[in-house]
C-alpha atoms as a PDB file:
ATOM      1  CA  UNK A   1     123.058  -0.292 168.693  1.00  0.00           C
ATOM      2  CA  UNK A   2     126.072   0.510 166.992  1.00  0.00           C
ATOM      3  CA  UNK A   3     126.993  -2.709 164.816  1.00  0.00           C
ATOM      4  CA  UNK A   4     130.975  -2.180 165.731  1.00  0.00           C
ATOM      5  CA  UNK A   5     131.218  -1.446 169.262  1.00  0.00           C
ATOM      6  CA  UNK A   6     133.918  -3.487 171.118  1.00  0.00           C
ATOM      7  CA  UNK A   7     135.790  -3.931 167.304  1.00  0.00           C
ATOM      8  CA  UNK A   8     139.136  -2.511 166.777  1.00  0.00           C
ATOM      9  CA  UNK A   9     140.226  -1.341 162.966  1.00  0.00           C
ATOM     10  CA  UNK A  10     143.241  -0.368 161.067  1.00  0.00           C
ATOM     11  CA  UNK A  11     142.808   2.100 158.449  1.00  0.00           C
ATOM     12  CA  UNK A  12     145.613   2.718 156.172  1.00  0.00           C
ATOM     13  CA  UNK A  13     146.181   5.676 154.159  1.00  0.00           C
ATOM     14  CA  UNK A  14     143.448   7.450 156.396  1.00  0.00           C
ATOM     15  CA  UNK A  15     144.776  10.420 156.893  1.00  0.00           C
ATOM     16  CA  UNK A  16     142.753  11.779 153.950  1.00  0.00           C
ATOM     17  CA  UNK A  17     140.138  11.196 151.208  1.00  0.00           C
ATOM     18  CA  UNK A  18     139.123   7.808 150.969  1.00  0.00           C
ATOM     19  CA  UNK A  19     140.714   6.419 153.921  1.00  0.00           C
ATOM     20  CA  UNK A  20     139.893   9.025 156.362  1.00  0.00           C
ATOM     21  CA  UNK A  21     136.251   8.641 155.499  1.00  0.00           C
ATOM     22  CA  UNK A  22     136.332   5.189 155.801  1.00  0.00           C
ATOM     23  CA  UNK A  23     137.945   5.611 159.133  1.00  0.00           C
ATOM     24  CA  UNK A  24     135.433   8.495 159.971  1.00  0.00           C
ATOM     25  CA  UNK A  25     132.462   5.893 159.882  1.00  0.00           C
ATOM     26  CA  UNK A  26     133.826   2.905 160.972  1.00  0.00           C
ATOM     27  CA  UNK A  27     134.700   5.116 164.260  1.00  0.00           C
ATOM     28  CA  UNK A  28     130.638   6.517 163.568  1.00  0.00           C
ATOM     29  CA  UNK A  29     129.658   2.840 163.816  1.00  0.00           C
ATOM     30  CA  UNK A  30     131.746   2.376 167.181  1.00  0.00           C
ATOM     31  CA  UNK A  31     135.023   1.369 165.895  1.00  0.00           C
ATOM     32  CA  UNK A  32     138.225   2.062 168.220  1.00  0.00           C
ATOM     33  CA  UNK A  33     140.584   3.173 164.816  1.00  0.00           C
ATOM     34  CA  UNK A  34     143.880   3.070 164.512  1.00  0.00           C
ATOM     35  CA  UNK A  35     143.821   5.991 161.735  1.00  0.00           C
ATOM     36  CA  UNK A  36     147.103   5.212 159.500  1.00  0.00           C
ATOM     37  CA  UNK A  37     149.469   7.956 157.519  1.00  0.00           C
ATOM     38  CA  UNK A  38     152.590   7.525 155.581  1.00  0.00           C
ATOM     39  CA  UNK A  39     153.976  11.515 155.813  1.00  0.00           C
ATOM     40  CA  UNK A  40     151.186  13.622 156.952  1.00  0.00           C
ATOM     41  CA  UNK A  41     151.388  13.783 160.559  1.00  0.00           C
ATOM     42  CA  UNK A  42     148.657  17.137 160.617  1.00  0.00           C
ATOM     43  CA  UNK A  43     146.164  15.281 158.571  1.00  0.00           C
ATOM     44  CA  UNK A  44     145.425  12.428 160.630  1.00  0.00           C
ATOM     45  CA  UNK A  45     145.563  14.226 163.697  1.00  0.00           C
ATOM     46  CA  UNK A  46     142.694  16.152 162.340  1.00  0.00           C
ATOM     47  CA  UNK A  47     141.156  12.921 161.439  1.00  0.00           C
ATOM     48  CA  UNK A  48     141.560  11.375 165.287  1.00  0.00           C
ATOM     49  CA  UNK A  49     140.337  14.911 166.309  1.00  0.00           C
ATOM     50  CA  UNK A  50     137.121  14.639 164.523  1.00  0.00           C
ATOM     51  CA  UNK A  51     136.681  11.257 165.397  1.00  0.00           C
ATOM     52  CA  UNK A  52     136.901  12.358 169.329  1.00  0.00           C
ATOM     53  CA  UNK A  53     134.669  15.046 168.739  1.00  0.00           C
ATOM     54  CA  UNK A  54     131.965  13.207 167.740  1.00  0.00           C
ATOM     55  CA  UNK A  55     132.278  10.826 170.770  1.00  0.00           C
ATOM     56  CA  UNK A  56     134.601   7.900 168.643  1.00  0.00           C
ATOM     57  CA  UNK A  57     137.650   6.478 169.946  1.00  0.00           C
ATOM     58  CA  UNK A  58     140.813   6.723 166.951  1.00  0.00           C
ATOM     59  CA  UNK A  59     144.608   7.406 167.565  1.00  0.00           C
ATOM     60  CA  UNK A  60     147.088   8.230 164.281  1.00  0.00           C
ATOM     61  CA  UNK A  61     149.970   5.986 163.841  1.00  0.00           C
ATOM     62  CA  UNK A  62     152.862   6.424 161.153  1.00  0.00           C
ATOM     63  CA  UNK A  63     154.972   4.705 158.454  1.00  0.00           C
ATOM     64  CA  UNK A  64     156.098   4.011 155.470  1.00  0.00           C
ATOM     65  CA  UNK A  65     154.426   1.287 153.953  1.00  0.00           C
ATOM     66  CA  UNK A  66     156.969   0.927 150.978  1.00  0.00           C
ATOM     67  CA  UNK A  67     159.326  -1.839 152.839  1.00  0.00           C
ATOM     68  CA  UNK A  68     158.592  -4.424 155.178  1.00  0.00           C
ATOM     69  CA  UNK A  69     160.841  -2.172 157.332  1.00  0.00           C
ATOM     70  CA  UNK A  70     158.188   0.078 157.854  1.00  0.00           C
ATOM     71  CA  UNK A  71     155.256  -2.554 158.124  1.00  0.00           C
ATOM     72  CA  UNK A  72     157.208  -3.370 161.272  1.00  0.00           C
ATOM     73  CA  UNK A  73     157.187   0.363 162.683  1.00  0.00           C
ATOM     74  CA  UNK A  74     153.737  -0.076 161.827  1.00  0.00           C
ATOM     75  CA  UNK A  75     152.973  -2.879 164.232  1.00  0.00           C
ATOM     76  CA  UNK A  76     155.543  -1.854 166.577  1.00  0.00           C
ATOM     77  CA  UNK A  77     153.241   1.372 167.188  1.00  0.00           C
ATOM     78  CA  UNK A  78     149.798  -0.819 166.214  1.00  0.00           C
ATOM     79  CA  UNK A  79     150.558  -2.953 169.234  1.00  0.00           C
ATOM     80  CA  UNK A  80     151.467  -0.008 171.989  1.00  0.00           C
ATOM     81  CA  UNK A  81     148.179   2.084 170.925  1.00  0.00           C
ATOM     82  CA  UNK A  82     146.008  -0.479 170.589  1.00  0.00           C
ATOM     83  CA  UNK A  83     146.913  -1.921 173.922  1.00  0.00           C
ATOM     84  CA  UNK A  84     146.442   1.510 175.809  1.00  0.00           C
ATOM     85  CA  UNK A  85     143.296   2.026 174.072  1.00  0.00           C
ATOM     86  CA  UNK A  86     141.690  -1.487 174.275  1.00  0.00           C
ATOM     87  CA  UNK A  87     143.597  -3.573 176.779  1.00  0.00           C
ATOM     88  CA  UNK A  88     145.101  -5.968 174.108  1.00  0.00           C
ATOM     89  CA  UNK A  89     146.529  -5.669 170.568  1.00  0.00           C
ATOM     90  CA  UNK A  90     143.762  -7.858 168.774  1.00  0.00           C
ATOM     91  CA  UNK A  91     142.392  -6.811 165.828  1.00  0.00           C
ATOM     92  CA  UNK A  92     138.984  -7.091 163.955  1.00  0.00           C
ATOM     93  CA  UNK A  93     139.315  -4.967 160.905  1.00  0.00           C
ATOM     94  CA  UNK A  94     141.718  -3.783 158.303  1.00  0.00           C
ATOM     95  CA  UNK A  95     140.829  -1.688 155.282  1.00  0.00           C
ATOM     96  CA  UNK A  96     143.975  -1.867 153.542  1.00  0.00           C
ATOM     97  CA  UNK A  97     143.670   2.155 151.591  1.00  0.00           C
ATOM     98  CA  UNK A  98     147.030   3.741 151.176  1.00  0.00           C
ATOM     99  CA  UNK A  99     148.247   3.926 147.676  1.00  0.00           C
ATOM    100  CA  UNK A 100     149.490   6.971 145.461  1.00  0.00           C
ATOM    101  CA  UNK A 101     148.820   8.073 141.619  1.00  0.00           C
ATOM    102  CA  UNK A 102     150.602   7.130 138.756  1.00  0.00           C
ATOM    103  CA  UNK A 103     149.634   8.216 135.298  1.00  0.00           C
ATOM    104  CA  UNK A 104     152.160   6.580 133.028  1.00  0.00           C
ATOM    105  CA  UNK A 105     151.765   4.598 129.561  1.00  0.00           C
ATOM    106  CA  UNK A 106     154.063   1.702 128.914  1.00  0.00           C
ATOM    107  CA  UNK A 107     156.535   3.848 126.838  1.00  0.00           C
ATOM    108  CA  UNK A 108     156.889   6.068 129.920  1.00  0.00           C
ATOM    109  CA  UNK A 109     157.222   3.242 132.786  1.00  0.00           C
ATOM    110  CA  UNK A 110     160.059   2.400 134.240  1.00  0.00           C
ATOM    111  CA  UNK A 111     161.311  -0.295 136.764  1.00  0.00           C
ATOM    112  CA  UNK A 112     161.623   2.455 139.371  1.00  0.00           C
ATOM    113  CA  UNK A 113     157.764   3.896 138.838  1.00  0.00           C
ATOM    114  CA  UNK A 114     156.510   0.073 138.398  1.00  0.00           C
ATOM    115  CA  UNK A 115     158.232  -0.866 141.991  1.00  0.00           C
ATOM    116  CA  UNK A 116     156.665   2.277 143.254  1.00  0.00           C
ATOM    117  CA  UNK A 117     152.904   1.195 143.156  1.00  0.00           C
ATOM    118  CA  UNK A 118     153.700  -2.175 143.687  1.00  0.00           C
ATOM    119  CA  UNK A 119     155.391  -2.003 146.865  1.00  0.00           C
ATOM    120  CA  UNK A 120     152.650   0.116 148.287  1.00  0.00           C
ATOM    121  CA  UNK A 121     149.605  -1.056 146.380  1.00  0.00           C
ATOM    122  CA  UNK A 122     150.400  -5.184 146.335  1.00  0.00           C
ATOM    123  CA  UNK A 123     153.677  -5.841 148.752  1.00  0.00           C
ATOM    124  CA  UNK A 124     152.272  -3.459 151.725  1.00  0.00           C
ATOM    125  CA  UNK A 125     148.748  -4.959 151.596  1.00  0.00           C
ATOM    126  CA  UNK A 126     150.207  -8.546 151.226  1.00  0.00           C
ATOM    127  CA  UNK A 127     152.396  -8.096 154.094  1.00  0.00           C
ATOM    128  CA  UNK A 128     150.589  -6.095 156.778  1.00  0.00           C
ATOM    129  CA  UNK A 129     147.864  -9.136 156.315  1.00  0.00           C
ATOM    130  CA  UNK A 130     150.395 -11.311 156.971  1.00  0.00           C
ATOM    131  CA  UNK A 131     151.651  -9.173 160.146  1.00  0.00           C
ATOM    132  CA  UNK A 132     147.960  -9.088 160.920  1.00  0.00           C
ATOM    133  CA  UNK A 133     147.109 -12.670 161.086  1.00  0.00           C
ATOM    134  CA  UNK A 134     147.923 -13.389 164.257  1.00  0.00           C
ATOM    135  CA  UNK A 135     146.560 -10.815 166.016  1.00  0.00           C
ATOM    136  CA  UNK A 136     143.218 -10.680 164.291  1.00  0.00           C
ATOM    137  CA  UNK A 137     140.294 -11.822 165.697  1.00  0.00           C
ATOM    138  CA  UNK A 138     138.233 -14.913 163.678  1.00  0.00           C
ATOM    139  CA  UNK A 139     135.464 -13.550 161.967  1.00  0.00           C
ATOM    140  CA  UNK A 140     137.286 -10.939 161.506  1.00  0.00           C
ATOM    141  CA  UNK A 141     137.136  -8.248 158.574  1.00  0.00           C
ATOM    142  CA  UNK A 142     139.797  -7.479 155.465  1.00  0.00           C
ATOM    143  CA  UNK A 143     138.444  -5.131 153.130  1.00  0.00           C
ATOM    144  CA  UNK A 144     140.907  -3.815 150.123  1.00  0.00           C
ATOM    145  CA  UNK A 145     140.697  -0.960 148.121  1.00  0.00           C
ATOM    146  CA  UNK A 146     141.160  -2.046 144.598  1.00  0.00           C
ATOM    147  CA  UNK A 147     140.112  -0.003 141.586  1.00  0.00           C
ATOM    148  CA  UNK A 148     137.506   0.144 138.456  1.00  0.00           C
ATOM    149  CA  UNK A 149     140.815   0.273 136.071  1.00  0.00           C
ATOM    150  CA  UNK A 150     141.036  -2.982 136.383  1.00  0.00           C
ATOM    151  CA  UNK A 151     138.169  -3.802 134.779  1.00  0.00           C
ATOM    152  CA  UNK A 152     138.207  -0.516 132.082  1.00  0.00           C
ATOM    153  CA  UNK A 153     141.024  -0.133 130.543  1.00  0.00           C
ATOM    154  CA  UNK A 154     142.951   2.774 131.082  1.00  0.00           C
ATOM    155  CA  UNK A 155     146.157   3.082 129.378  1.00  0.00           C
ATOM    156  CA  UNK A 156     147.769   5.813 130.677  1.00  0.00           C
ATOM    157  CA  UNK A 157     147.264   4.392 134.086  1.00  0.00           C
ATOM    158  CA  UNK A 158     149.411   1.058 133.333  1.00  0.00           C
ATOM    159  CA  UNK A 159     151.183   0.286 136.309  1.00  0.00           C
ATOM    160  CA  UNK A 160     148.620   1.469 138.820  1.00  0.00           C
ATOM    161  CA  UNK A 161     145.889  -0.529 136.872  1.00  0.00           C
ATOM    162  CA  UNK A 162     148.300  -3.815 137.055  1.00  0.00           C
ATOM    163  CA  UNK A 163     148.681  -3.818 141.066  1.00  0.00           C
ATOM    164  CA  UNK A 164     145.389  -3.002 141.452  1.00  0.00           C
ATOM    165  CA  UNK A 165     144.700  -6.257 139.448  1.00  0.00           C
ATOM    166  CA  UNK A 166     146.791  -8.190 141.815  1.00  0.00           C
ATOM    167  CA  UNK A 167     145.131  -6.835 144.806  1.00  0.00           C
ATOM    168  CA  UNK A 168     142.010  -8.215 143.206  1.00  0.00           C
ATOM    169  CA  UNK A 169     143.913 -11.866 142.892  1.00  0.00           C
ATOM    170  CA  UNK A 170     145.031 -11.114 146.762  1.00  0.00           C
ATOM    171  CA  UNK A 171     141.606 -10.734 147.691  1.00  0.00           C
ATOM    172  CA  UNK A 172     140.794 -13.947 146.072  1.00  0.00           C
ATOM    173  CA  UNK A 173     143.132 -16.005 147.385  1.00  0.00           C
ATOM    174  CA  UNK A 174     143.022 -15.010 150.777  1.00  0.00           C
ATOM    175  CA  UNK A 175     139.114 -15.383 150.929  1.00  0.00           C
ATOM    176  CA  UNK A 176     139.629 -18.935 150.603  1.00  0.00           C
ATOM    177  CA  UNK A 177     142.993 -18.992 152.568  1.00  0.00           C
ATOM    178  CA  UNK A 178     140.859 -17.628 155.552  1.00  0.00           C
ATOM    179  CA  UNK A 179     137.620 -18.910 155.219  1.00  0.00           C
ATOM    180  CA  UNK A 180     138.602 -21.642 158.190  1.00  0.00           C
ATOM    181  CA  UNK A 181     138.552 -19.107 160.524  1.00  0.00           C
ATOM    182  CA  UNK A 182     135.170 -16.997 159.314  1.00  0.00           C
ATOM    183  CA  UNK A 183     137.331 -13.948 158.288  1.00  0.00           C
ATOM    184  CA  UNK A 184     136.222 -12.440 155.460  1.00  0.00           C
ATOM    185  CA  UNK A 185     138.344 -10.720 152.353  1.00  0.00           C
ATOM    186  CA  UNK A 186     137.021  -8.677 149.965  1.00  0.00           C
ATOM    187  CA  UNK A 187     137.742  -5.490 147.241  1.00  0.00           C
ATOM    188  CA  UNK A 188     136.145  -2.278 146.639  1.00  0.00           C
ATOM    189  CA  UNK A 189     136.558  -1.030 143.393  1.00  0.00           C
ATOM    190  CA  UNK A 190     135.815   2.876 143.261  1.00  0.00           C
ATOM    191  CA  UNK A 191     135.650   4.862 140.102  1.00  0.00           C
ATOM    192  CA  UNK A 192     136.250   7.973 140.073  1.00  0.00           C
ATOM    193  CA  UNK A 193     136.180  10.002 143.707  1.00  0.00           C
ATOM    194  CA  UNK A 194     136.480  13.436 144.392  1.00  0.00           C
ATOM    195  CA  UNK A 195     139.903  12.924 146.519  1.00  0.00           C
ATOM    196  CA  UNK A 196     143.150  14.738 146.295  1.00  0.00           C
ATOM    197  CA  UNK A 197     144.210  12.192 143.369  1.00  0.00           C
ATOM    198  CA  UNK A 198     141.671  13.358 141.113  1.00  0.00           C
ATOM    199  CA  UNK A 199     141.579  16.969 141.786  1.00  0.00           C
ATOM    200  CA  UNK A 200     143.197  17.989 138.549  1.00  0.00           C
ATOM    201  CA  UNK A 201     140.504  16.559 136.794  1.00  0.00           C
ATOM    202  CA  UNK A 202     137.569  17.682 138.722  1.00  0.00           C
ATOM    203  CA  UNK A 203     139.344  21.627 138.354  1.00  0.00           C
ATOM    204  CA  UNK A 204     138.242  21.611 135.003  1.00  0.00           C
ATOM    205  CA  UNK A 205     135.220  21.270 133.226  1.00  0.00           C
ATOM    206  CA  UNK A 206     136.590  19.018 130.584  1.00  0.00           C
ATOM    207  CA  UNK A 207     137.490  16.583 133.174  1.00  0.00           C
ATOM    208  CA  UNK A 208     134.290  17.245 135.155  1.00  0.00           C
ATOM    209  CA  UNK A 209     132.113  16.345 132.153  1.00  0.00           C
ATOM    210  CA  UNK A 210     134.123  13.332 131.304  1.00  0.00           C
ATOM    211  CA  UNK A 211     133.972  11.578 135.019  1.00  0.00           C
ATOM    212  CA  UNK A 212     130.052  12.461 135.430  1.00  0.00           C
ATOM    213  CA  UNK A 213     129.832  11.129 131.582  1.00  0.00           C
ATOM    214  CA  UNK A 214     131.522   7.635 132.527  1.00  0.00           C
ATOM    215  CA  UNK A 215     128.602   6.706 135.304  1.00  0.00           C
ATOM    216  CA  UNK A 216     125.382   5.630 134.842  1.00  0.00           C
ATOM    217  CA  UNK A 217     124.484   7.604 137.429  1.00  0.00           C
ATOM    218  CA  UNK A 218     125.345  11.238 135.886  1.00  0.00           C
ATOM    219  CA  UNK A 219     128.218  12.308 138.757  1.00  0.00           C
ATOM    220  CA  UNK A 220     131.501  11.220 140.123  1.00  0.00           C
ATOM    221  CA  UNK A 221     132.124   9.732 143.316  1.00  0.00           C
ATOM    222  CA  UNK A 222     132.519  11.091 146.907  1.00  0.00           C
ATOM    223  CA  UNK A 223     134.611   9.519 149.592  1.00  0.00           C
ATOM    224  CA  UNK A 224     131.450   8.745 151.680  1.00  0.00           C
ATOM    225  CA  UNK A 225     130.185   6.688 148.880  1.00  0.00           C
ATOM    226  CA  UNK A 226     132.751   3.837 149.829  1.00  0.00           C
ATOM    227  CA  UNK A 227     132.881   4.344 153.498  1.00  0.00           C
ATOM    228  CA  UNK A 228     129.526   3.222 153.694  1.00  0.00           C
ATOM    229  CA  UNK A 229     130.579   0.335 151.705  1.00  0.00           C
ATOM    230  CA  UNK A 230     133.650  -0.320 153.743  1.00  0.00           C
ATOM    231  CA  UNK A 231     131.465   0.273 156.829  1.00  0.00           C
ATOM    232  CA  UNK A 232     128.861  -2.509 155.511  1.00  0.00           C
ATOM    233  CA  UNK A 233     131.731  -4.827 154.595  1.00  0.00           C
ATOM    234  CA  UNK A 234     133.280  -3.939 158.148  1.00  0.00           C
ATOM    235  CA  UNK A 235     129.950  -5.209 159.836  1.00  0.00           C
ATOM    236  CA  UNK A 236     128.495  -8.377 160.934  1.00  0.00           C
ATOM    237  CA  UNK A 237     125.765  -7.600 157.805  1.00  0.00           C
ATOM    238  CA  UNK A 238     128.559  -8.923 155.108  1.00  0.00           C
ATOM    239  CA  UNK A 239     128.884 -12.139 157.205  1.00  0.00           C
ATOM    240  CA  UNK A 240     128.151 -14.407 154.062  1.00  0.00           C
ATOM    241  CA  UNK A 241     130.376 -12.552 151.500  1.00  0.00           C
ATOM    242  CA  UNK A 242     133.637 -12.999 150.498  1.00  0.00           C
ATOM    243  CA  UNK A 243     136.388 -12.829 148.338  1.00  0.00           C
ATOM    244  CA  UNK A 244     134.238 -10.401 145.999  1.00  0.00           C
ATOM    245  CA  UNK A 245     135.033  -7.449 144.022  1.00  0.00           C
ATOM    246  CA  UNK A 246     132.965  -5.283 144.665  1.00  0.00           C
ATOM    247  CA  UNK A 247     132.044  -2.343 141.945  1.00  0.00           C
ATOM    248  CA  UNK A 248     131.857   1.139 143.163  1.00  0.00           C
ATOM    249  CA  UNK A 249     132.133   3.281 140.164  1.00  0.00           C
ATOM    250  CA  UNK A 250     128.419   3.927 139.764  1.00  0.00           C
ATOM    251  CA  UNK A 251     127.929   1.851 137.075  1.00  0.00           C
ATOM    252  CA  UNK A 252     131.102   3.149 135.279  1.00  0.00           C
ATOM    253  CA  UNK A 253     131.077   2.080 131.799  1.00  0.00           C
ATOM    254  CA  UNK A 254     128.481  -0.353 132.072  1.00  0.00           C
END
């Protein structure tokens, strides 16, 4: 039996790499997935396409998750898809993905590129749980997509490396915030993946030898190796963990 039949998820930033994995399996695992994008309208249609064709339910819905502005048009068009697709706007799941890359040192940072990752890695996040609250379901799932620069320094990465740290506190705090209610909260912290971010690196084979060189495990990451993270984390399995960070960098830097 599929372990999330009759759940309902929200997957931001899902119209590729990470995100549209994780959305790919959660839908595998009998999902209904709302399959979030901020600009690319194509991309998650292909994502809800390949989610239909393998007998999953998923529908795309857009905004810009840089102002609370857009959070609303996000639950605005939440509520009206979920509702046709499932009868009621509840929710079971978010996976809270969408972010961008930043590769600045502190010399180079300004207030502009700091508010930049914040609002979409920390405020957007802290807000569309907030939005969230009372329509998800207790025992339901939050599952945040954090970062292994938080935990090796990176200095060129400064102000992406800082939100990701407070999505880590987030997760924290709202573990215990929640725990009334049997909802779980917890981070995944990939390492290097082979997504759209990192594809400058993983062109080369400078940057290929230096990403496989960082891991324990000889190679960089794929998106499927946190979907199936996510997916446990999504699943009644993960009942009895939260607020954890959870590693996935493959033993980065050990």
């Amino acid at each position: 039996m599929k372990k999330l039949m009759s759940k309902s998820a929200l997957v931001t930033g899902a119209s590729r790499g990470i995100g549209r994995s994780i959305a790919l399996r959660l839908a595998k695992d009998g999902a209904v997935v709302a399959v979030h994008y901020g600009s690319n309208a194509a991309a998650a249609e292909d994502t809800v396409r390949e989610i239909r064709a393998g007998g999953g339910t998923a529908f795309a819905v857009g905004a810009d998750l840089s102002s609370i502005e857009g959070i609303h048009t996000l639950f605005e068009a939440l509520d009206a898809s979920l509702l046709e697709h499932t009868g009621s706007n509840r929710l079971d799941i978010i996976v809270n993905n969408a972010g961008i890359g930043q590769t600045l040192p502190i010399e180079e940072t300004t207030e502009q590129s700091l508010d930049e990752v914040m609002n979409l890695h920390l405020k957007a996040p802290l807000f569309i749980i907030q939005q969230a609250l009372p329509r998800l379901n207790d025992e339901g799932r939050i599952i945040n997509i954090s970062s292994a620069v938080t935990r090796i320094a990176f200095p060129g990465l400064l102000a992406y490396s800082v939100s990701k740290g407070a999505v880590n506190t987030l997760t924290h705090v709202l573990a215990q915030h929640l725990g009334n209610r049997r909802i779980t909260v917890n981070a995944i912290l990939p390492g290097i993946i082979d997504t759209e971010m990192n594809a400058g690196m993983l062109q080369n084979p400078d940057g290929q030898s230096f990403a496989a060189g960082l891991s324990t495990l000889g190679r960089w990451g794929q998106p499927e190796d946190v979907a199936d993270i996510a997916a446990f984390l999504a699943s009644p399995d993960s009942r009895w963990i939260t607020g954890q960070l959870l590693d996935a960098s493959g033993g980065s830097r050990l």
